[in-house]
N, C-alpha and C. Protein backbone atom coordinates (compact mmCIF):
# COMPACT_ATOMS: atom_id res chain seq x y z
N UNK A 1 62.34 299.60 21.72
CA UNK A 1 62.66 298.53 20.79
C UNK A 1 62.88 299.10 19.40
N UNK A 2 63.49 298.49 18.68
CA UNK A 2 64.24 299.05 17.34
C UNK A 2 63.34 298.81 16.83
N UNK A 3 62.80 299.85 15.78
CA UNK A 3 61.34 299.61 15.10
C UNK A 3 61.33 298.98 13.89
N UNK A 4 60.90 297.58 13.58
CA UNK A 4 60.66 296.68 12.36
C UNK A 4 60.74 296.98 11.02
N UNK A 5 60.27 297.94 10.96
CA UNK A 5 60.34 298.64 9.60
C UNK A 5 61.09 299.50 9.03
N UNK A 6 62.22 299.59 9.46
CA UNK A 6 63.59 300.25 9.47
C UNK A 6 64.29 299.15 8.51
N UNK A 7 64.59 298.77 7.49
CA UNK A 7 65.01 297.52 6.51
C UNK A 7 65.67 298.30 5.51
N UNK A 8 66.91 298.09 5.28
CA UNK A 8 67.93 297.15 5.34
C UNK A 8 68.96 297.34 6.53
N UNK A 9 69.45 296.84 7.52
CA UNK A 9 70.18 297.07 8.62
C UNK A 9 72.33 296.92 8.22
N UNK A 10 72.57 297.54 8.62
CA UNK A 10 74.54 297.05 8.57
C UNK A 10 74.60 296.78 9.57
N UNK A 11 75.05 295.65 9.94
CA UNK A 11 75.28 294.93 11.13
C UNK A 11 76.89 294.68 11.57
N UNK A 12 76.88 294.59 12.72
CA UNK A 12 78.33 294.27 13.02
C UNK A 12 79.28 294.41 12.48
N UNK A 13 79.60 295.00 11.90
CA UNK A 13 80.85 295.75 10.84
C UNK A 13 82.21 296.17 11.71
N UNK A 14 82.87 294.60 11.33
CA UNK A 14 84.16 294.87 12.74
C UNK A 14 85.37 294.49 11.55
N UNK A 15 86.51 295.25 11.48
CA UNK A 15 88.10 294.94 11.23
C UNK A 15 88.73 294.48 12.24
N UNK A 16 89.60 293.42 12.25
CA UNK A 16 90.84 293.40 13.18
C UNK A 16 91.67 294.50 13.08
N UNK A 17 92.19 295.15 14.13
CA UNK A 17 93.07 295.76 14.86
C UNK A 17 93.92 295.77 13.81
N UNK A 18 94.61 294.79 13.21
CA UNK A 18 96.13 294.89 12.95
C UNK A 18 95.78 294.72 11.46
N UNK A 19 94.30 295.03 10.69
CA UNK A 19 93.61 295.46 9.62
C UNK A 19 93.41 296.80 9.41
N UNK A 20 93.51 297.67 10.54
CA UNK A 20 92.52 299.08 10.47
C UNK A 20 93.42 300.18 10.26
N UNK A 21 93.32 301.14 9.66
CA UNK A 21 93.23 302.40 8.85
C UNK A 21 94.14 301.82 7.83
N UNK A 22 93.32 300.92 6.80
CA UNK A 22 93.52 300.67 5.15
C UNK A 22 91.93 300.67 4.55
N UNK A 23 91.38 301.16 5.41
CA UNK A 23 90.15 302.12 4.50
C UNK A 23 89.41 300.42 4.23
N UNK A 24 89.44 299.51 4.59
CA UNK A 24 88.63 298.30 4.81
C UNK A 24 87.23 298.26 5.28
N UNK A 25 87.25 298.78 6.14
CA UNK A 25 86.01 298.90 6.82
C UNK A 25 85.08 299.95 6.01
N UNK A 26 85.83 300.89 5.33
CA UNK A 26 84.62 301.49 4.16
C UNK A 26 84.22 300.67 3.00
N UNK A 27 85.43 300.03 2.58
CA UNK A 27 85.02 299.44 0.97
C UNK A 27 84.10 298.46 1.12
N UNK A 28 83.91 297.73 3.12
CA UNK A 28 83.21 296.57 3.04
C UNK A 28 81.90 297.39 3.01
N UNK A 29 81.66 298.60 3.83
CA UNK A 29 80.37 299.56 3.68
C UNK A 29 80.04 299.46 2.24
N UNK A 30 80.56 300.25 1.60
CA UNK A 30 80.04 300.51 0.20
C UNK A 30 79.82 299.06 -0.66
N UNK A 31 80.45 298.12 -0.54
CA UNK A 31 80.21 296.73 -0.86
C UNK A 31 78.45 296.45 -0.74
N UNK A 32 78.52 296.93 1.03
CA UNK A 32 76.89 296.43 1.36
C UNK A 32 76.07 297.18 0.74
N UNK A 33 76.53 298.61 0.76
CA UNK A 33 75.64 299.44 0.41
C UNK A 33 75.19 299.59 -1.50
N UNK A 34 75.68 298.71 -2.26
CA UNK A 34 75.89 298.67 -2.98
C UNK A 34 74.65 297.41 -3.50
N UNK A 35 75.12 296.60 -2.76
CA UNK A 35 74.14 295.18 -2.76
C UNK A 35 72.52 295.81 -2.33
N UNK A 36 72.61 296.46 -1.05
CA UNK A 36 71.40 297.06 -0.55
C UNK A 36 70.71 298.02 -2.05
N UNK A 37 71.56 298.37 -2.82
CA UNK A 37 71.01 299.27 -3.91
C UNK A 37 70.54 298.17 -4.91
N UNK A 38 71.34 296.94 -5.20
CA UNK A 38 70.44 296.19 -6.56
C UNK A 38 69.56 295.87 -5.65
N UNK A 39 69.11 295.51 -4.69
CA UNK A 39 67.55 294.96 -4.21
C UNK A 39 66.93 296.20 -4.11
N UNK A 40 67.47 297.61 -4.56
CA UNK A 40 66.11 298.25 -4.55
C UNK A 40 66.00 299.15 -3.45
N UNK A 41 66.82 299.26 -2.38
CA UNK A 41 66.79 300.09 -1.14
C UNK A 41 66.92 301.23 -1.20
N UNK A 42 66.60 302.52 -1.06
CA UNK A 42 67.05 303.87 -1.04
C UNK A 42 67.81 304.13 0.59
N UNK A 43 67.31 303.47 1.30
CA UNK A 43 68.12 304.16 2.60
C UNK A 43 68.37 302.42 3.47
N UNK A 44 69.59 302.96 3.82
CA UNK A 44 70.24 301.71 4.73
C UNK A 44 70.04 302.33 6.16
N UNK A 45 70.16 301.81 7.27
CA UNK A 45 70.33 301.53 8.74
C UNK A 45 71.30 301.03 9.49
N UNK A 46 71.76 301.52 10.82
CA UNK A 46 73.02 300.83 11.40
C UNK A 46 72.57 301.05 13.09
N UNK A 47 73.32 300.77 13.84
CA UNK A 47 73.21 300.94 15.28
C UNK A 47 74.39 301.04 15.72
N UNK A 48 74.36 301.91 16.51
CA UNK A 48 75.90 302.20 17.00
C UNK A 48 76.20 301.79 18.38
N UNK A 49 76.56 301.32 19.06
CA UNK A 49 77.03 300.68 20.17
C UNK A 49 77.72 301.66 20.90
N UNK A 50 78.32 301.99 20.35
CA UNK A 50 79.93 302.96 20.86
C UNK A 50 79.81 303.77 20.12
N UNK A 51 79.39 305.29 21.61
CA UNK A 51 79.44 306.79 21.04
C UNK A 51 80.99 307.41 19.93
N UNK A 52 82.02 307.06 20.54
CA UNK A 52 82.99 306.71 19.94
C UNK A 52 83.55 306.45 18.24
N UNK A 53 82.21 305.64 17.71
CA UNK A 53 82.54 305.52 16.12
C UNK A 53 81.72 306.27 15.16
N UNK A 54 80.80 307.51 16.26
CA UNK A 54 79.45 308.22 15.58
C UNK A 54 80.35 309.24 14.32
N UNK A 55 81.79 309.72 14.90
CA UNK A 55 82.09 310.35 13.95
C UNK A 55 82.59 310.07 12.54
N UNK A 56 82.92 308.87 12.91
CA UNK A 56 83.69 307.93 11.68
C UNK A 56 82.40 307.26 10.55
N UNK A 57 81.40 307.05 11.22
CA UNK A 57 80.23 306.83 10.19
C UNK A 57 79.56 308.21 9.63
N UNK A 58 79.28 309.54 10.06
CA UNK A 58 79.16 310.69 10.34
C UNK A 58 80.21 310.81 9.02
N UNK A 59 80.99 310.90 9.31
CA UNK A 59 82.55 311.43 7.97
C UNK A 59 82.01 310.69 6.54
N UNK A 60 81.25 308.91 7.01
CA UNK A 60 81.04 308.17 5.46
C UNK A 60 80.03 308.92 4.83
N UNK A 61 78.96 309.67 5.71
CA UNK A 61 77.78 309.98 4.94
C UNK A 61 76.62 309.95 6.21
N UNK A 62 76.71 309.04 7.23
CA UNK A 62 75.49 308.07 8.05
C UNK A 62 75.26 309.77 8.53
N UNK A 63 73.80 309.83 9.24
CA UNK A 63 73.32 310.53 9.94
C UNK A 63 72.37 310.13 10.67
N UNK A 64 72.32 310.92 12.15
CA UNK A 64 71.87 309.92 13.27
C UNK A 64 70.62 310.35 13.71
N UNK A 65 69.82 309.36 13.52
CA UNK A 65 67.99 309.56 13.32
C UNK A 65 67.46 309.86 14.77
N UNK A 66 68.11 309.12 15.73
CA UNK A 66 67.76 308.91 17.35
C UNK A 66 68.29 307.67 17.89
N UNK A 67 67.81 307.76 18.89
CA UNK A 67 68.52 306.69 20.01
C UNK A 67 67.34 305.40 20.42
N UNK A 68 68.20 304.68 20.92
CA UNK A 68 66.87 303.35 21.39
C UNK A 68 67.98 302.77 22.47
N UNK A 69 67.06 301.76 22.22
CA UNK A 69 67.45 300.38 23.59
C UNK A 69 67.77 299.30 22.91
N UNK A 70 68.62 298.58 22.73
CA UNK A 70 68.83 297.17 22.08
C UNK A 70 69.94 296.22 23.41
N UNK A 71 69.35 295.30 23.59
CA UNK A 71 69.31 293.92 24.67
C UNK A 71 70.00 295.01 25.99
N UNK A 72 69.28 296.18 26.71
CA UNK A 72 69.54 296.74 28.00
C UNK A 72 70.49 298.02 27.53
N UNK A 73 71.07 297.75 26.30
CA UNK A 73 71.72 298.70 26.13
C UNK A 73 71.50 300.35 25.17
N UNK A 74 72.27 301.17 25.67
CA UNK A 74 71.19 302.30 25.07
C UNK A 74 72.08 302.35 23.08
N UNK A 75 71.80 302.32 22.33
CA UNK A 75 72.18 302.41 21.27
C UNK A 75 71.90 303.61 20.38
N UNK A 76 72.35 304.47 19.32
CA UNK A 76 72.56 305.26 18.29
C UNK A 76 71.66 304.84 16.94
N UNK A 77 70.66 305.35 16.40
CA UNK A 77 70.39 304.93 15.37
C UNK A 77 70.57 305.85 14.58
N UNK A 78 71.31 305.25 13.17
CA UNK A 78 71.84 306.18 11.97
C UNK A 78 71.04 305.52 10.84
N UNK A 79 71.59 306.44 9.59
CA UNK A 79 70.98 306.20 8.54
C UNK A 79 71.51 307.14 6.98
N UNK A 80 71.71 306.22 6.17
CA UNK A 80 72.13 306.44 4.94
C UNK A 80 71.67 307.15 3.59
N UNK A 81 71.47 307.66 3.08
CA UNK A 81 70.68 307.21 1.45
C UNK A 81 71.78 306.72 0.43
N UNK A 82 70.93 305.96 -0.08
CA UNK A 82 71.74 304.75 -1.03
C UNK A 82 71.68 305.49 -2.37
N UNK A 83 71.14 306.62 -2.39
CA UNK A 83 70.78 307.17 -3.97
C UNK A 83 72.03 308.36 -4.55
């Protein structure tokens, strides 16, 4: 189970198809990650679903802490610093 105290999370962070490679999907990152910084956060959190996008978060900065289980499925856990 994804451990509780892992706070602030990026969640679901999806572009449409006929949106993607105009660098969208970063500016909405740094948007969050940005917000996550006025409340005070030093490190953000994500879960990766799909081995597939480890390199593309990997390229923003994310680095990948370990793995878990989320609803049967095996998932990626990454992680940021906001500083």
């Amino acid at each position: 189970m994804i451990q509780p105290e892992l706070i602030p999370w990026l969640g679901s962070l999806v572009v449409h198809p006929a949106y993607r490679k105009r660098k969208i999907g970063e500016a909405l990152i740094e948007a969050i990650k940005d917000q996550a910084r006025a409340f005070g956060y030093e490190i953000m959190y994500l879960l990766a679903f799909d081995k597939t996008i480890l390199a593309w978060y990997t390229r923003l900065g994310w680095k990948t802490i370990g793995e878990d289980i989320l609803f049967d499925h095996p998932v990626t856990v990454m992680h940021c610093s906001l500083m």
